[in-house]
Protein backbone atom coordinates (compact mmCIF):
# COMPACT_ATOMS: atom_id res chain seq x y z
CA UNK A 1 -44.98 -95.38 -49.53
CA UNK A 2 -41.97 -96.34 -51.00
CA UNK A 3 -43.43 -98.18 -53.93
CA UNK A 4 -45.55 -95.31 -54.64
CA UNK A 5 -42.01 -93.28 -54.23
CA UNK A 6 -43.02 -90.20 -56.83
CA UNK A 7 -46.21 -89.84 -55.05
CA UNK A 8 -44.44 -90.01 -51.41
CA UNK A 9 -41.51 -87.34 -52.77
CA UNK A 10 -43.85 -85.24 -54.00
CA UNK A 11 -45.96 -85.42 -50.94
CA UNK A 12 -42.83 -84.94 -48.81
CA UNK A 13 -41.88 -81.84 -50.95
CA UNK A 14 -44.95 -80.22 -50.41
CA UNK A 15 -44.71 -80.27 -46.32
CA UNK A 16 -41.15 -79.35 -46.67
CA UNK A 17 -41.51 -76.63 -49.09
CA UNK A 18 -44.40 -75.42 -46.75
CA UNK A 19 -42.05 -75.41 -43.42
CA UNK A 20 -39.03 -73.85 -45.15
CA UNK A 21 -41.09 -71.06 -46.60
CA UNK A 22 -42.65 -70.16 -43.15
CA UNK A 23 -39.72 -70.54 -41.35
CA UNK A 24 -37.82 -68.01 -43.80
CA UNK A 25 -40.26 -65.11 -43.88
CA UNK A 26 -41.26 -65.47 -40.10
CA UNK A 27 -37.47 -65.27 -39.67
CA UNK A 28 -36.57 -62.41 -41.70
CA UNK A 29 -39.39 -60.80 -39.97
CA UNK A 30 -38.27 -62.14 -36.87
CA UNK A 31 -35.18 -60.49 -37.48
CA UNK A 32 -36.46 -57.31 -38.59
CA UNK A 33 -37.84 -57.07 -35.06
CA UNK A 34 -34.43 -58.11 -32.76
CA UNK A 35 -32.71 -55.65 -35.20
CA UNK A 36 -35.15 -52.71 -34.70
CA UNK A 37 -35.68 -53.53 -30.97
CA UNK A 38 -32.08 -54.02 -30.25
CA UNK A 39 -30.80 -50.69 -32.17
CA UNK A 40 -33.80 -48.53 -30.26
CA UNK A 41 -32.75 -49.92 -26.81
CA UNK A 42 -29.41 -49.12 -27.48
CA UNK A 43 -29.67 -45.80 -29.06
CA UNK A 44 -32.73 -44.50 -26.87
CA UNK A 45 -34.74 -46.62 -24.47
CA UNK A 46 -31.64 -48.46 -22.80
CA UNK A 47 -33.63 -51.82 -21.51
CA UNK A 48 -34.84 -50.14 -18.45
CA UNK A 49 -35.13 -46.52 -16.56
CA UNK A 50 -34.90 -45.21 -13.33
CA UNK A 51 -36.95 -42.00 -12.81
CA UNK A 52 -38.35 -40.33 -9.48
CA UNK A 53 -41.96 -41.35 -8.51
CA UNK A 54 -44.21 -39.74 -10.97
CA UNK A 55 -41.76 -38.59 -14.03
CA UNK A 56 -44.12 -40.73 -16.45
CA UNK A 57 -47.12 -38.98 -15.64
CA UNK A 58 -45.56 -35.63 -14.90
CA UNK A 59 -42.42 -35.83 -16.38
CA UNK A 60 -43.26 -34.01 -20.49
CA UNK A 61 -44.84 -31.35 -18.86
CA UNK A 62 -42.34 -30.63 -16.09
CA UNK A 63 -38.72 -32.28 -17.14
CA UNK A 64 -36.75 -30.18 -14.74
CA UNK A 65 -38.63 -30.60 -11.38
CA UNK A 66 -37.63 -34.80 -11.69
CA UNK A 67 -33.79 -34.03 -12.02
CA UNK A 68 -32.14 -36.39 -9.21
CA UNK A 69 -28.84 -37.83 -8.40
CA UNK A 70 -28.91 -41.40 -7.35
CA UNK A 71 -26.91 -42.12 -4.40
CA UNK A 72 -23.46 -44.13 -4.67
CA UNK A 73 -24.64 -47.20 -2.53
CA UNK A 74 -28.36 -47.29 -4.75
CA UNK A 75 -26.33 -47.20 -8.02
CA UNK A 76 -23.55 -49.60 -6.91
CA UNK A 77 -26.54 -51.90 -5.97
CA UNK A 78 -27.67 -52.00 -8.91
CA UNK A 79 -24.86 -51.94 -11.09
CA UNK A 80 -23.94 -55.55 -8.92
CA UNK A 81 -26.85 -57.20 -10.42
CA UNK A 82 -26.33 -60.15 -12.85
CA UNK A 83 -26.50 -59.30 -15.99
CA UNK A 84 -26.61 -55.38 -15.95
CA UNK A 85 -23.31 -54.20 -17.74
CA UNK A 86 -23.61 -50.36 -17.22
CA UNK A 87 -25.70 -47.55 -15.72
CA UNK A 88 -26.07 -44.66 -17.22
CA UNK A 89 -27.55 -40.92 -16.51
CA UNK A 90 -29.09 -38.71 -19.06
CA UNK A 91 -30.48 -35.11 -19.09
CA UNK A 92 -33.32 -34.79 -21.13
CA UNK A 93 -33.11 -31.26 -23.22
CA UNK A 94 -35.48 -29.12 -25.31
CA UNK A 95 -34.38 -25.94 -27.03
CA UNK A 96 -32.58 -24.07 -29.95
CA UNK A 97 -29.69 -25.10 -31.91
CA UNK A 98 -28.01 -22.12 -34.22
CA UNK A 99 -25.40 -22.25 -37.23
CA UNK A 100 -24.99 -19.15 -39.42
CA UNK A 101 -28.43 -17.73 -39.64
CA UNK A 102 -30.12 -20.92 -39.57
CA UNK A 103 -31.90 -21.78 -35.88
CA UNK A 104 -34.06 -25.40 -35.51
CA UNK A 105 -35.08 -26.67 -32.72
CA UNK A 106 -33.78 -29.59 -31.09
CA UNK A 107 -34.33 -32.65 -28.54
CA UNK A 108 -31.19 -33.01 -27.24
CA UNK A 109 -29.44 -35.66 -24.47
CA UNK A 110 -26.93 -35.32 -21.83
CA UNK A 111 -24.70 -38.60 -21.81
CA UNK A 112 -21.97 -39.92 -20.19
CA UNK A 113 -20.08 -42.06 -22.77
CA UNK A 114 -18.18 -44.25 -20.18
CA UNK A 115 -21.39 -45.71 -19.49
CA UNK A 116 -23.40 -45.90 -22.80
CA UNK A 117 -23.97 -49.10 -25.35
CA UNK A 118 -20.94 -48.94 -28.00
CA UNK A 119 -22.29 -47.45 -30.85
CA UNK A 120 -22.82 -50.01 -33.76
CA UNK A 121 -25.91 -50.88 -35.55
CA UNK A 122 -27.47 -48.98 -33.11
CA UNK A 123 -26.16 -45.36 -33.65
CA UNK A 124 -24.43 -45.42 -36.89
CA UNK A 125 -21.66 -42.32 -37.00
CA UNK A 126 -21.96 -40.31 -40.35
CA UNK A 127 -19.66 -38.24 -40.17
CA UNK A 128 -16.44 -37.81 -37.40
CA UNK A 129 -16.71 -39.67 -34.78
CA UNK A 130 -18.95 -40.29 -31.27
CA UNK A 131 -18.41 -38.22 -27.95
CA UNK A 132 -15.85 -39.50 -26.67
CA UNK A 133 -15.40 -39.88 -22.04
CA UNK A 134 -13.01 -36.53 -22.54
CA UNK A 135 -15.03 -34.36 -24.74
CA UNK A 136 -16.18 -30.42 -23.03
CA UNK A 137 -18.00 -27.95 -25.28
CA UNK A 138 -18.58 -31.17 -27.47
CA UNK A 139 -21.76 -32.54 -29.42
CA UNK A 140 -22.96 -35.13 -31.76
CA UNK A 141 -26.08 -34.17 -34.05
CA UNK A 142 -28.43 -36.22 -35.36
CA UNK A 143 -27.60 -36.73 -39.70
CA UNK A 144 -31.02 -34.75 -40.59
CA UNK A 145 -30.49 -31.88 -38.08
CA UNK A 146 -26.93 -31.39 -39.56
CA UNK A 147 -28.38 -31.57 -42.96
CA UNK A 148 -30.94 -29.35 -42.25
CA UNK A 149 -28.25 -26.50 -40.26
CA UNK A 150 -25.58 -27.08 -42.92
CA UNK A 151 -22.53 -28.02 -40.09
CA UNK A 152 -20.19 -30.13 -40.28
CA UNK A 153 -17.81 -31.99 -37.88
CA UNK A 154 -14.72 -29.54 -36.99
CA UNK A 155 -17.44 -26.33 -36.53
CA UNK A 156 -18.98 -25.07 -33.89
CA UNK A 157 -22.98 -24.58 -32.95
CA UNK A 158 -24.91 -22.59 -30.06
CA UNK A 159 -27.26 -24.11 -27.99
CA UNK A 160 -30.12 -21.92 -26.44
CA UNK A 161 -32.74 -23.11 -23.84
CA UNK A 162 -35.32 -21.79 -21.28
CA UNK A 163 -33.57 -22.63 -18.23
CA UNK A 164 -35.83 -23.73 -14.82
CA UNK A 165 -35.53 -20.56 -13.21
CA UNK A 166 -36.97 -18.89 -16.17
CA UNK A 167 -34.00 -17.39 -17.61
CA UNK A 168 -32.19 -17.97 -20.94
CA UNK A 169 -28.88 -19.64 -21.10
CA UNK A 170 -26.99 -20.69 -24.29
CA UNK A 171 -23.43 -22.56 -24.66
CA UNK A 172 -20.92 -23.03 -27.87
CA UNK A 173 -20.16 -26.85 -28.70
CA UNK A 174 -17.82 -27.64 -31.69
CA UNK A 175 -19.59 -30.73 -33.86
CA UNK A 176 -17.55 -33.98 -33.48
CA UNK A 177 -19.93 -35.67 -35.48
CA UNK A 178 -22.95 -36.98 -37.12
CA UNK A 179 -25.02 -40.22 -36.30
CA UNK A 180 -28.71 -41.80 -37.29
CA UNK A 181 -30.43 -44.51 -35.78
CA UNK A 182 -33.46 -46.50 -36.27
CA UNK A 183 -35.26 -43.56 -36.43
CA UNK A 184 -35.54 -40.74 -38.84
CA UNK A 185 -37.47 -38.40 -36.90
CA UNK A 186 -35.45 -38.49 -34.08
CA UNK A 187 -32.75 -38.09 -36.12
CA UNK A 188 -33.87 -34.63 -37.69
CA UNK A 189 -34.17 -33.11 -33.96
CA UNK A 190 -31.51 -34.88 -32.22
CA UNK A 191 -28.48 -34.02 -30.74
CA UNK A 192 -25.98 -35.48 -28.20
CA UNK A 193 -23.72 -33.93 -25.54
CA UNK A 194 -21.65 -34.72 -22.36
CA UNK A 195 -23.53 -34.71 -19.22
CA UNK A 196 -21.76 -31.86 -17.43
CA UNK A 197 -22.32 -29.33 -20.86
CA UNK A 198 -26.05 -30.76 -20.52
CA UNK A 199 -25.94 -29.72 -16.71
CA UNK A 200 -24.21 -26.22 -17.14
CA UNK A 201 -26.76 -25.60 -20.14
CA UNK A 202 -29.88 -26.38 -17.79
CA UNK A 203 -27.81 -25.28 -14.82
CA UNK A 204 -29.45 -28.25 -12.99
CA UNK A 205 -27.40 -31.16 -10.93
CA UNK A 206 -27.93 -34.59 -11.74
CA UNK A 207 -30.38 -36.50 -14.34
CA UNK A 208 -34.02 -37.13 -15.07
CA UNK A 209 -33.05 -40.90 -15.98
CA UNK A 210 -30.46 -43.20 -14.94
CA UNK A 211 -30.66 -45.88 -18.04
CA UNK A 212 -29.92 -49.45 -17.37
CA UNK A 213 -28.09 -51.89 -19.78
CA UNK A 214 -28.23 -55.15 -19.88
CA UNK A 215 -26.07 -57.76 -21.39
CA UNK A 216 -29.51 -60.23 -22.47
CA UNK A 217 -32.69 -58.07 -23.55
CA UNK A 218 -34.35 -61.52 -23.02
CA UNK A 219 -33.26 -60.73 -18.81
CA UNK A 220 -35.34 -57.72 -18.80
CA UNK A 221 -38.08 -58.43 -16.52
CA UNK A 222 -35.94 -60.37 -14.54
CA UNK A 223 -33.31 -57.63 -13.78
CA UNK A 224 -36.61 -55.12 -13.34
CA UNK A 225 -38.18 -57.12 -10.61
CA UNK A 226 -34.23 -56.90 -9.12
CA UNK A 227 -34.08 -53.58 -9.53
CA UNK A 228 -37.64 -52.65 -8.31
CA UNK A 229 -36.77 -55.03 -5.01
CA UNK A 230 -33.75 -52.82 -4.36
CA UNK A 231 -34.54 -49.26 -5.07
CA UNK A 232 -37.44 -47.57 -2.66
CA UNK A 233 -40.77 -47.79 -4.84
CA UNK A 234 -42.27 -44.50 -2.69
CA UNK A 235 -39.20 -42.88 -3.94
CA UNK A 236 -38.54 -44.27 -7.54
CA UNK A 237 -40.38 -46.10 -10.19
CA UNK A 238 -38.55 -48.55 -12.88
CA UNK A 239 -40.11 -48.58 -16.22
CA UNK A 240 -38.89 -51.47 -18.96
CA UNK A 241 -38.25 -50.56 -22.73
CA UNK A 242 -41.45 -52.01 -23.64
CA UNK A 243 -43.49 -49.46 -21.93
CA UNK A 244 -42.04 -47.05 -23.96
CA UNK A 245 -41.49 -48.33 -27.37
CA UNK A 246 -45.15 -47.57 -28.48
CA UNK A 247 -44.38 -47.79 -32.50
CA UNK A 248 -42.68 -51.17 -31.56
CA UNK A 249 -45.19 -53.07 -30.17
CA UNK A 250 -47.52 -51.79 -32.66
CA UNK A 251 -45.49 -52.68 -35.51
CA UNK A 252 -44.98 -55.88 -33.30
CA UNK A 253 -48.41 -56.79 -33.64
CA UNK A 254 -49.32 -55.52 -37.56
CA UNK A 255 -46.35 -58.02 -38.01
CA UNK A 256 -47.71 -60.99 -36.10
CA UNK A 257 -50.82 -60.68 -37.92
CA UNK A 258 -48.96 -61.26 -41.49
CA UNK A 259 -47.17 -64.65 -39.82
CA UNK A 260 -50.20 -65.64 -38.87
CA UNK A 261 -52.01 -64.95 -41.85
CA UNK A 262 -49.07 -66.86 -43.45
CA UNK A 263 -49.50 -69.45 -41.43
CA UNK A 264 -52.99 -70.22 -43.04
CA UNK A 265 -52.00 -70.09 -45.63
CA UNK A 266 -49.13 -72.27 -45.81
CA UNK A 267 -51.95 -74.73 -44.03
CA UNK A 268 -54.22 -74.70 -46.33
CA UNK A 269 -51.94 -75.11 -49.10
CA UNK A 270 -50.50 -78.62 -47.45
CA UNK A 271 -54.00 -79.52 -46.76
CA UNK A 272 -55.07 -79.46 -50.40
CA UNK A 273 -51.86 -81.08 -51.56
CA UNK A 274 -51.57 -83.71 -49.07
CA UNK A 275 -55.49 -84.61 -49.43
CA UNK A 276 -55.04 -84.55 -52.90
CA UNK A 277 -51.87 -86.79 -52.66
CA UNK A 278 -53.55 -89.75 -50.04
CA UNK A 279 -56.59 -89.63 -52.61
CA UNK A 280 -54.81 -90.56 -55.51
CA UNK A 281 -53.13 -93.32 -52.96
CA UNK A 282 -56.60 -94.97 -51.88
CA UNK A 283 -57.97 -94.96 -55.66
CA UNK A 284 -54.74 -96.44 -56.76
CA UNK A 285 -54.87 -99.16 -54.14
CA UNK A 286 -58.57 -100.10 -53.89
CA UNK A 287 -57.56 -103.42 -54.96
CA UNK A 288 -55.74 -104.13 -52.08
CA UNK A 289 -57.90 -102.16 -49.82
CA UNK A 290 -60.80 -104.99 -50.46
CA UNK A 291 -58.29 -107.94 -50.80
CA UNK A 292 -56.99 -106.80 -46.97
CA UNK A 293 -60.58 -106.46 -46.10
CA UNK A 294 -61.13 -109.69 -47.47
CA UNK A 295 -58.66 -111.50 -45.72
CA UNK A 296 -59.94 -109.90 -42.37
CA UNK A 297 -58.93 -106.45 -41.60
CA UNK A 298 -61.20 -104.34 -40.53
CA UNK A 299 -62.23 -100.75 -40.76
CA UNK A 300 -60.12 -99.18 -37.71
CA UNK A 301 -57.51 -101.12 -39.34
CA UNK A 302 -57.49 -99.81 -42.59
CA UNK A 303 -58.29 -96.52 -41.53
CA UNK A 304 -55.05 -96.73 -39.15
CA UNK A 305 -52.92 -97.34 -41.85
CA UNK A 306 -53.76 -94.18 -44.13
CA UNK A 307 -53.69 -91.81 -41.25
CA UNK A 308 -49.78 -93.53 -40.45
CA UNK A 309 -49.40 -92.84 -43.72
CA UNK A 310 -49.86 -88.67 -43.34
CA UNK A 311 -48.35 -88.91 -39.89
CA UNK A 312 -45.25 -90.69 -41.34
CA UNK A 313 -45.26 -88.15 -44.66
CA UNK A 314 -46.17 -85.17 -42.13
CA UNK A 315 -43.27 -85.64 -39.77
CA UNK A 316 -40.73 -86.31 -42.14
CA UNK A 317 -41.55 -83.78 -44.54
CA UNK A 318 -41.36 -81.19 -41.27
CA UNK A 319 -38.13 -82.41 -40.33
CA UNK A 320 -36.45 -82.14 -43.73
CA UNK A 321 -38.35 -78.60 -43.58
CA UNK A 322 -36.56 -77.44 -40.72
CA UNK A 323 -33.87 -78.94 -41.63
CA UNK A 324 -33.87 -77.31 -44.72
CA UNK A 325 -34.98 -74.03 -43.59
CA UNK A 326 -32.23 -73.83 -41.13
CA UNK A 327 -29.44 -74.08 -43.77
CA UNK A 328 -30.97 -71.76 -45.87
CA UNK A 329 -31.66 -69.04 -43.28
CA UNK A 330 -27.56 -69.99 -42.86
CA UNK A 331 -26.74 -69.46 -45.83
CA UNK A 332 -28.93 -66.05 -46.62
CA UNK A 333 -27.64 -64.42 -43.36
CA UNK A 334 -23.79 -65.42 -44.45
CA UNK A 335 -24.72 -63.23 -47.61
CA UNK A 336 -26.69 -60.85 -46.30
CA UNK A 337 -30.25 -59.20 -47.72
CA UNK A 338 -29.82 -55.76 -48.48
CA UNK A 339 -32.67 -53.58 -47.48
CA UNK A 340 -33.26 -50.11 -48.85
CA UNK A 341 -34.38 -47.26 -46.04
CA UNK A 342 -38.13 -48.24 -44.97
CA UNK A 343 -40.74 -45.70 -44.01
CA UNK A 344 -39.36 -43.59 -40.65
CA UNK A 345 -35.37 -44.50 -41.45
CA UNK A 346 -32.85 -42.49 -43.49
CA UNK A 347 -30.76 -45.37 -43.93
CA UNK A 348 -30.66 -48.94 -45.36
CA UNK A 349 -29.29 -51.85 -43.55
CA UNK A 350 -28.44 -55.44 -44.70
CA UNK A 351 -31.07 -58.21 -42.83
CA UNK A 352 -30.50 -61.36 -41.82
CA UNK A 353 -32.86 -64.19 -41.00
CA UNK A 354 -33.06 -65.19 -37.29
CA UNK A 355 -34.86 -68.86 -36.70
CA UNK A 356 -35.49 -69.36 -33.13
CA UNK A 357 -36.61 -72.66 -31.32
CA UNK A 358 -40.56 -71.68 -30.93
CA UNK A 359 -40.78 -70.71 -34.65
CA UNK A 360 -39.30 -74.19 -35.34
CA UNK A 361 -41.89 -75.84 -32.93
CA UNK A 362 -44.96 -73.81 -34.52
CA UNK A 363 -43.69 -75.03 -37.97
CA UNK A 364 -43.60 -78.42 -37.35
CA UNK A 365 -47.06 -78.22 -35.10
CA UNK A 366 -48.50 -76.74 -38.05
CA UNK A 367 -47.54 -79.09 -40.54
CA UNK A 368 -48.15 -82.15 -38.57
CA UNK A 369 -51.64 -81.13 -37.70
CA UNK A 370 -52.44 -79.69 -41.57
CA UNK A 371 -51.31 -83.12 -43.17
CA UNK A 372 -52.99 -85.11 -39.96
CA UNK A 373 -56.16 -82.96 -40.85
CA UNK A 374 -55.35 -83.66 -44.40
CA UNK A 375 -55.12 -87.38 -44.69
CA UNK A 376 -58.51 -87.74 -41.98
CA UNK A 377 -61.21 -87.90 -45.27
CA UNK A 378 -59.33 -90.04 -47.76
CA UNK A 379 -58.85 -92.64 -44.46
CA UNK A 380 -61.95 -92.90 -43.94
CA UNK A 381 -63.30 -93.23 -47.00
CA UNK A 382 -60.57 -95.90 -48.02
CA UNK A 383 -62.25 -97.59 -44.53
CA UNK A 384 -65.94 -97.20 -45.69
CA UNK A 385 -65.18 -99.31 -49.07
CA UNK A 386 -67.73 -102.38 -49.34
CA UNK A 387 -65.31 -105.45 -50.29
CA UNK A 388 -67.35 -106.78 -53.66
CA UNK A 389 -66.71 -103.22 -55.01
CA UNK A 390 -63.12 -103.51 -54.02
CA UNK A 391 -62.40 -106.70 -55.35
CA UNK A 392 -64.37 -105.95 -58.47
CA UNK A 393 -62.43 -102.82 -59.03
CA UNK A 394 -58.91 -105.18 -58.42
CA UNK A 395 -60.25 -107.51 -61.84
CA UNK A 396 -61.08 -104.63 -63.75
């Protein structure tokens, strides 16, 4: 290999070139998903809920007849666990939000800021600022429902909704600001307001959720089972983000499709290279093919020493890959990748590329075993060379 040393670089650039460009885009889209999963847990899903028994089936159709209050000891229980850093209750709202003549409907929240993620990436404020623990008569609209009303932070908005016992209630709240999340639509019907404005609007006690954050999304199904050992399952059921983050796991799996897709072909790309590469190798060294025949090798042993060959090119081109790859996706996340507004988002965000250990592993896997399968026919046809031919071919 090293006498042949343009043939081995160029051979080593081609698994390389193959693992860094995998390891790139399956990061940036690896990203794309901890970004989007992370801002919608935060913003919406929290990474798991507490309803009574029944809200999922039951729950759209009849909001108001699952509105609990979860007892002190239940919530301090759960609040103990490892790794849950808050607990928080929210009143799920549907009705009318008015400014000047203009009336829209909304899907509004009642929150209880003490206990809700930090806004960040998550729920970007616009304008003003987020509800803050000692805001009354207070709310927060979503960017396109503002747009689409024509308020501003510092004025003031009715709220109007069908209350449970039939009758219509409404409430002032002055705007303290405007935010937009991940998602556009629920930006252009959402608003935001403390829990007790929420409670005197529905006149209703308590909350049809009770969302649970958690400092490690990864800890999810561990702090679930927790939670579900804890809380009476007759009485309560415990539902993880995933079971509601329908558009997620869809785009989830349009997205694992295109890796994988990409990961053929990346493979078939080394394949052809590499088996391109080792052929060129066994027709420049036929000589000494039949002179080490000649002087006793044998088949197995010349076939041994071409497959080496793509094991030793396929395993050090992967690890300069990675290596490679991994200062790179550095390097690009330092700077940043700015990303204009994609379908369902009113704003842009700047990306980053994550590289986690599995995607490293499956990158490596894949190149070892392409340039393995690669390297397999020009072996054995270096091993199936009759000597006289050899030899002949070494005078000529």
């Amino acid at each position: 290999m090293f006498r042949h040393w343009r043939r081995s670089s160029f051979a080593l650039a081609a698994v390389a070139s193959g693992v860094t460009a995998l390891l790139l885009a399956a990061g940036f889209i690896e990203w794309n998903f901890f970004f989007y999963r992370e801002s919608m847990i935060r913003s919406q899903l929290g990474h798991l809920q507490i309803h009574l028994a029944g809200y999922s089936e039951k729950g759209t159709s009849d909001p108001y007849a699952f509105v609990f209050e979860l007892p002190k000891h239940e919530s301090d229980a759960v609040s103990a666990l490892k790794h849950v850093r808050s607990i928080a209750p929210r009143l799920s709202l549907q009705g009318l939000v008015s400014f000047g003549d203009a009336t829209l409907p909304f899907v509004g929240e009642g929150i209880d800021p003490r206990h809700e993620a930090e806004p960040g990436q998550s729920v970007v404020v616009r304008e003003g600022r987020d509800l803050g623990p000692d805001d009354r008569n207070a709310v927060t609209l979503g960017s396109g429902l503002a747009s689409n009303l024509g308020v501003h932070p510092g004025e003031r908005v009715v709220m109007m909704l069908n209350s449970p016992g039939g009758g219509i209630n409404a409430i002032e709240a002055d705007v303290k600001g405007t935010f937009t999340t991940v998602s556009k639509a629920f930006d252009d019907a959402a608003l935001r307001l403390p829990l007790a404005d929420a409670q005197r609007l529905a006149r209703v006690q308590g909350a049809q959720s009770f969302v649970v954050f958690l400092d490690d999304t990864a800890r999810t199904q561990e702090a679930v089972d927790a939670v579900r050992a804890i809380l009476p399952a007759d009485r309560y059921e415990v539902v993880p983000w995933w079971e509601r983050a329908d558009f997620y796991n869809k785009s989830a799996a349009l997205f694992g499709k295109q890796v994988g897709f990409m990961k053929v072909v990346i493979g078939l790309l080394i394949v052809l290279l590499i088996s391109n590469t080792l052929t060129m190798s066994v027709l420049s060294r036929t000589g000494e093919i039949g002179t080490a025949m000649a002087l006793g090798a044998d088949r197995h042993s010349v076939l041994r020493r071409f497959v080496l060959e793509g094991a030793f090119v396929a395993i050090a081109g992967a690890v300069l890959g990675a290596l490679l790859g991994l200062a790179l996706a550095a390097l690009i996340s330092a700077i940043g990748i700015p990303v204009p507004p994609p379908p369902g988002m009113s704003h842009g965000y700047t990306g980053e590329i994550l590289v986690t250990p599995s995607m490293i592993v499956d990158a490596i896997v894949l190149a070892v075993v392409t340039t393995l399968a690669a390297s397999a026919y020009p072996a054995w046809k270096a091993s199936r060379m009759v000597i006289v031919d050899a030899l002949r071919h070494n005078r000529a």
